[in-house]
N, C-alpha and C. Protein backbone atom coordinates (compact mmCIF):
# COMPACT_ATOMS: atom_id res chain seq x y z
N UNK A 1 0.86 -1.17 0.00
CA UNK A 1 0.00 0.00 0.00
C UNK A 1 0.91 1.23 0.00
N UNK A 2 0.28 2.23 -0.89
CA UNK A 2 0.92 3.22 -0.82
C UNK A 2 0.59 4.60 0.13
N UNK A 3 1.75 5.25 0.66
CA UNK A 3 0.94 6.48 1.65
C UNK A 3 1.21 7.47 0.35
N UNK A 4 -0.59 7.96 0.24
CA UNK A 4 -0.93 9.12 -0.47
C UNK A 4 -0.19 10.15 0.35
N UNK A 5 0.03 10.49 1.37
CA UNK A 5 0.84 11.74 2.02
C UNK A 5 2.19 11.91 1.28
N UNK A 6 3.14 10.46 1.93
CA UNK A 6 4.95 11.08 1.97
C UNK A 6 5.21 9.69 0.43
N UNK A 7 4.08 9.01 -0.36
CA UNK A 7 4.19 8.51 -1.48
C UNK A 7 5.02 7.10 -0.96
N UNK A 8 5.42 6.61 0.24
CA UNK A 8 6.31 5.90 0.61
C UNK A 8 5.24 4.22 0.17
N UNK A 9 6.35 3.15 -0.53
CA UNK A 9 5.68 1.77 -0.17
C UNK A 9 5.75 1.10 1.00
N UNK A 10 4.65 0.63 1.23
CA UNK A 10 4.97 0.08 2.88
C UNK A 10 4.05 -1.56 2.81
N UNK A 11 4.11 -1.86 1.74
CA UNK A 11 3.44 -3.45 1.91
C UNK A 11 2.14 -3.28 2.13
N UNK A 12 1.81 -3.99 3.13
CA UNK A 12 0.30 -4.18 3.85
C UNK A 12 0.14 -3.84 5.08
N UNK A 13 1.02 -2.54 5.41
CA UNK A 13 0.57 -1.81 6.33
C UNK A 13 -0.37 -1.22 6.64
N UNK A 14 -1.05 -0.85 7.51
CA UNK A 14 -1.79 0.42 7.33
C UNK A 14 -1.44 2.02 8.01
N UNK A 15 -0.30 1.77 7.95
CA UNK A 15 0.39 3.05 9.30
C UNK A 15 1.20 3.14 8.28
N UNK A 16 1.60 4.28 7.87
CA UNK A 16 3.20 4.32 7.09
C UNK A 16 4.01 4.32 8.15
N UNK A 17 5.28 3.37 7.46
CA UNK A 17 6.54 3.81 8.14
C UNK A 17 7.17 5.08 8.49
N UNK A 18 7.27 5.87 7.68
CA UNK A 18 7.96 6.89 7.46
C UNK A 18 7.17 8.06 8.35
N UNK A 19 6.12 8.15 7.66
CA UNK A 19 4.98 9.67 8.43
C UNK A 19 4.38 9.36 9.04
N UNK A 20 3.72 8.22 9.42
CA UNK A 20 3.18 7.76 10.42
C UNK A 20 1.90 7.91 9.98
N UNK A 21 1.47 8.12 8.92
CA UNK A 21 -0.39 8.74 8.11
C UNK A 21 -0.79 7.38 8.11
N UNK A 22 -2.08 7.32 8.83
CA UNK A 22 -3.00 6.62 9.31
C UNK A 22 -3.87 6.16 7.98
N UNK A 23 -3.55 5.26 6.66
CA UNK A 23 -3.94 5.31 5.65
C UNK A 23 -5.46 4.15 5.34
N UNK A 24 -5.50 3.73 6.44
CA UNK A 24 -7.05 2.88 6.32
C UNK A 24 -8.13 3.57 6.27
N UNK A 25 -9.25 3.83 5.53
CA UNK A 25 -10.25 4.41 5.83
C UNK A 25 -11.31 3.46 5.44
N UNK A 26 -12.64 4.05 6.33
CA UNK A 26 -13.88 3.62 6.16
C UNK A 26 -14.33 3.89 4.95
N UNK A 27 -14.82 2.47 3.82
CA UNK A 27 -15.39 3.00 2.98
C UNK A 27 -16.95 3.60 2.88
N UNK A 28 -16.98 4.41 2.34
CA UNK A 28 -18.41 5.00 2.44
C UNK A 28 -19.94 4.21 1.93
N UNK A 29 -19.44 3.21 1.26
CA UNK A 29 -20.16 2.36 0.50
C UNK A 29 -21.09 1.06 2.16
N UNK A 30 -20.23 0.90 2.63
CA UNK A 30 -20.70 0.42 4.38
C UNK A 30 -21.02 0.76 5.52
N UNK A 31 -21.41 2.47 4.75
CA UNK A 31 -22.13 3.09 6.01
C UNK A 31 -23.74 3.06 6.11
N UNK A 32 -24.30 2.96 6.63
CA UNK A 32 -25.53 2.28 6.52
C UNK A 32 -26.36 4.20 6.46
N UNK A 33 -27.28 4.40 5.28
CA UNK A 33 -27.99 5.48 4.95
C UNK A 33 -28.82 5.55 6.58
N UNK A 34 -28.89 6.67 6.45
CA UNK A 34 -30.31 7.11 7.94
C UNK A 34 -30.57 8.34 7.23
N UNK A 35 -32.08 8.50 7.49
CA UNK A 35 -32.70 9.83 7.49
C UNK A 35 -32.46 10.89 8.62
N UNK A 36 -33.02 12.29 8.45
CA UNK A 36 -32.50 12.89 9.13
C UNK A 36 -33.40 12.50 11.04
N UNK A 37 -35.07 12.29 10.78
CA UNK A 37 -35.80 11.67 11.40
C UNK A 37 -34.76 10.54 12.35
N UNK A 38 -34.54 9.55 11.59
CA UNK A 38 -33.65 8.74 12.67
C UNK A 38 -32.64 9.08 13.19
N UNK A 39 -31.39 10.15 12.76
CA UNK A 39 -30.87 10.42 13.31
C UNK A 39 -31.04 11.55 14.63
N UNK A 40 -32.64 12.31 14.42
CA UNK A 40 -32.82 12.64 15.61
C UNK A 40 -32.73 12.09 16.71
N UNK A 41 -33.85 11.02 16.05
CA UNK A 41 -34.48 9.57 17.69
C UNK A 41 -33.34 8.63 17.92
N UNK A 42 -32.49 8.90 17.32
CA UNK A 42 -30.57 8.36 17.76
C UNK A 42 -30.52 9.29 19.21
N UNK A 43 -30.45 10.54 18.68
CA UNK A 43 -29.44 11.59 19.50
C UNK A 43 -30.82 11.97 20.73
N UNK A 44 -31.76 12.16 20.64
CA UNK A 44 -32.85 11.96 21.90
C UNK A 44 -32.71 10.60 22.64
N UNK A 45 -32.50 9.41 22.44
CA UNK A 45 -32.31 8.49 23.35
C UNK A 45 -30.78 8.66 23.76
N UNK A 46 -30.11 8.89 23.23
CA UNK A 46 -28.78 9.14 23.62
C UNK A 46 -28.37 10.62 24.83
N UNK A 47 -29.51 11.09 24.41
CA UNK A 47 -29.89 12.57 25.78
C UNK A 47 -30.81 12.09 26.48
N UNK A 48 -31.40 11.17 26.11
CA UNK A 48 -32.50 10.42 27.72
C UNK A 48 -31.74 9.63 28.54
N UNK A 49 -31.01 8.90 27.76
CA UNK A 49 -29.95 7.97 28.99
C UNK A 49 -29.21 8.69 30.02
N UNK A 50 -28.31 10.00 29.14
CA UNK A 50 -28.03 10.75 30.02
C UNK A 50 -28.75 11.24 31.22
N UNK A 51 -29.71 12.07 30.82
CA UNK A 51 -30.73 12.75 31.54
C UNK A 51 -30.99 11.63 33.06
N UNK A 52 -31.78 10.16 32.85
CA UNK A 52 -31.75 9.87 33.42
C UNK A 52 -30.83 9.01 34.07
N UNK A 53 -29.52 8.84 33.82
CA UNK A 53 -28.44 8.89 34.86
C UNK A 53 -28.37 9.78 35.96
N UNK A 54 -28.45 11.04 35.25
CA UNK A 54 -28.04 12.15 36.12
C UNK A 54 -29.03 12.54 36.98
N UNK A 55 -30.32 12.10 36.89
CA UNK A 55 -31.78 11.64 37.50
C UNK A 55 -31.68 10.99 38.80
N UNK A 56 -30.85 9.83 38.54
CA UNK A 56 -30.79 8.89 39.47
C UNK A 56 -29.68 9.12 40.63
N UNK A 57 -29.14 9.51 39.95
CA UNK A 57 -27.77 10.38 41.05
C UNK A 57 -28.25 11.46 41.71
N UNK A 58 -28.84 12.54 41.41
CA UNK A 58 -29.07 13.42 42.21
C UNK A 58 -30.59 12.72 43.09
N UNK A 59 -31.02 11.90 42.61
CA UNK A 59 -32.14 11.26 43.45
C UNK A 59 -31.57 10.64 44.98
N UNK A 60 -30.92 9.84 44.54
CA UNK A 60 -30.02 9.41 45.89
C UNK A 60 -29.48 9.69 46.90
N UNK A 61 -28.99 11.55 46.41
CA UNK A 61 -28.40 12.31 47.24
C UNK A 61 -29.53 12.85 47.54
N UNK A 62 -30.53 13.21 47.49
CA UNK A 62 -32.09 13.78 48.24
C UNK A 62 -32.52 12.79 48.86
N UNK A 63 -32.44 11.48 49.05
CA UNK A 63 -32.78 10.55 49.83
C UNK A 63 -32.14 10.57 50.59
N UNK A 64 -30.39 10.60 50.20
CA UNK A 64 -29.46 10.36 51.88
C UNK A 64 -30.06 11.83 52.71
N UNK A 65 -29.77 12.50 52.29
CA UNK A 65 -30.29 13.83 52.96
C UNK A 65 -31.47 13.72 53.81
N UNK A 66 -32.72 13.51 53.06
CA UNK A 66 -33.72 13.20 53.86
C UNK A 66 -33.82 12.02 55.09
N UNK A 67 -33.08 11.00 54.46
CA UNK A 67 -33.12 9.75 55.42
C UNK A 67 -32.18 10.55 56.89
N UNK A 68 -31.12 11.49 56.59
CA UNK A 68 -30.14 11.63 57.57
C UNK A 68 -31.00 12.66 58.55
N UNK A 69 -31.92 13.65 57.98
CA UNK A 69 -32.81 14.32 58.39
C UNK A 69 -33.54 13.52 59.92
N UNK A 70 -34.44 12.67 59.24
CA UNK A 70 -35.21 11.71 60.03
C UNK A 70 -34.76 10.97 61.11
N UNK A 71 -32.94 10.50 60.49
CA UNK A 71 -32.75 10.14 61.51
C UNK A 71 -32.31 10.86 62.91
N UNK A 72 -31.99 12.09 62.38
CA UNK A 72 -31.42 13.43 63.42
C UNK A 72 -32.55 13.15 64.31
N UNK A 73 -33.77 13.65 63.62
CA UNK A 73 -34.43 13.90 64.57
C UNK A 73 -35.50 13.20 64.97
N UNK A 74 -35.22 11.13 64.82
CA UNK A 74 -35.37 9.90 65.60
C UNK A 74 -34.38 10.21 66.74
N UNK A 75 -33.05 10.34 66.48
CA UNK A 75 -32.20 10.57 67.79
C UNK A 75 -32.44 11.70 68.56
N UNK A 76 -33.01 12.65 68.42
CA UNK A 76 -33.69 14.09 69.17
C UNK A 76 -34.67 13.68 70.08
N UNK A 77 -35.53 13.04 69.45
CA UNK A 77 -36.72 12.48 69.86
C UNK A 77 -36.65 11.49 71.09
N UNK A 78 -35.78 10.58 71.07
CA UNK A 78 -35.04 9.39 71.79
C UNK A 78 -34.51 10.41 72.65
N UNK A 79 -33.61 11.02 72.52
CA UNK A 79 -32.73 11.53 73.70
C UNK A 79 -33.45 13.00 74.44
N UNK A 80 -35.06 12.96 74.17
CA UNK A 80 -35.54 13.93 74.54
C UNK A 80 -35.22 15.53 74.14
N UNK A 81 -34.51 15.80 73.09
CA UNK A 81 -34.20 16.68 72.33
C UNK A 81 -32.89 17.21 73.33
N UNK A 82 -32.11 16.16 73.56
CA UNK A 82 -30.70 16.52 74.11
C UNK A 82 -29.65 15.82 72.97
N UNK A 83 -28.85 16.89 72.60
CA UNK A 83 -27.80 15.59 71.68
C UNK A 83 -26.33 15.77 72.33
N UNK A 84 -26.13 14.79 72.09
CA UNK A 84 -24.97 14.50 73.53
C UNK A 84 -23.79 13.83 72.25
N UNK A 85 -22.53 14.84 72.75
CA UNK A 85 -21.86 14.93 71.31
C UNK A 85 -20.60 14.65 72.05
N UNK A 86 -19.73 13.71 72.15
CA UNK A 86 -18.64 13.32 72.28
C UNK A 86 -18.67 12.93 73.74
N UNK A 87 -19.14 12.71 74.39
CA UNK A 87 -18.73 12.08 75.69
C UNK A 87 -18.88 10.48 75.71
């Protein structure tokens, strides 16, 4: 194969020796056609996954919060609203 860049032969490489030009490419003939329609409802599920990742994470942290809440003041409640801190 030849590098179209520095013209060098390099066999059945796909890296030239010489320049290092990355000479494999995707042919265009095996890219599979999409409308513009599908490539929306690509890129919307690909922003919903996100979305709800980032859903679920900040969900968790409003639960520890709340749960830590409740429990403050289960132990308030118990200790008659005395909190007794290092002894």
């Amino acid at each position: 194969m030849k590098c179209p860049r520095c013209m060098t032969e390099n066999g059945n490489r796909t890296i030239c020796s010489k320049c290092g030009y990355f000479m494999y490419r995707v042919a265009n003939q095996n890219v599979e056609k999409r409308s513009n329609t599908q490539r929306a409802l690509d890129d919307a599920k690909i922003a919903g996954k996100s979305f709800w990742r980032i859903f679920r994470i900040v969900w968790i942290i409003i639960v520890i919060i709340v749960m830590s809440f409740w429990l403050l003041a289960l132990m308030m409640w118990l200790t008659g609203g005395q909190v007794v801190l290092g002894q």
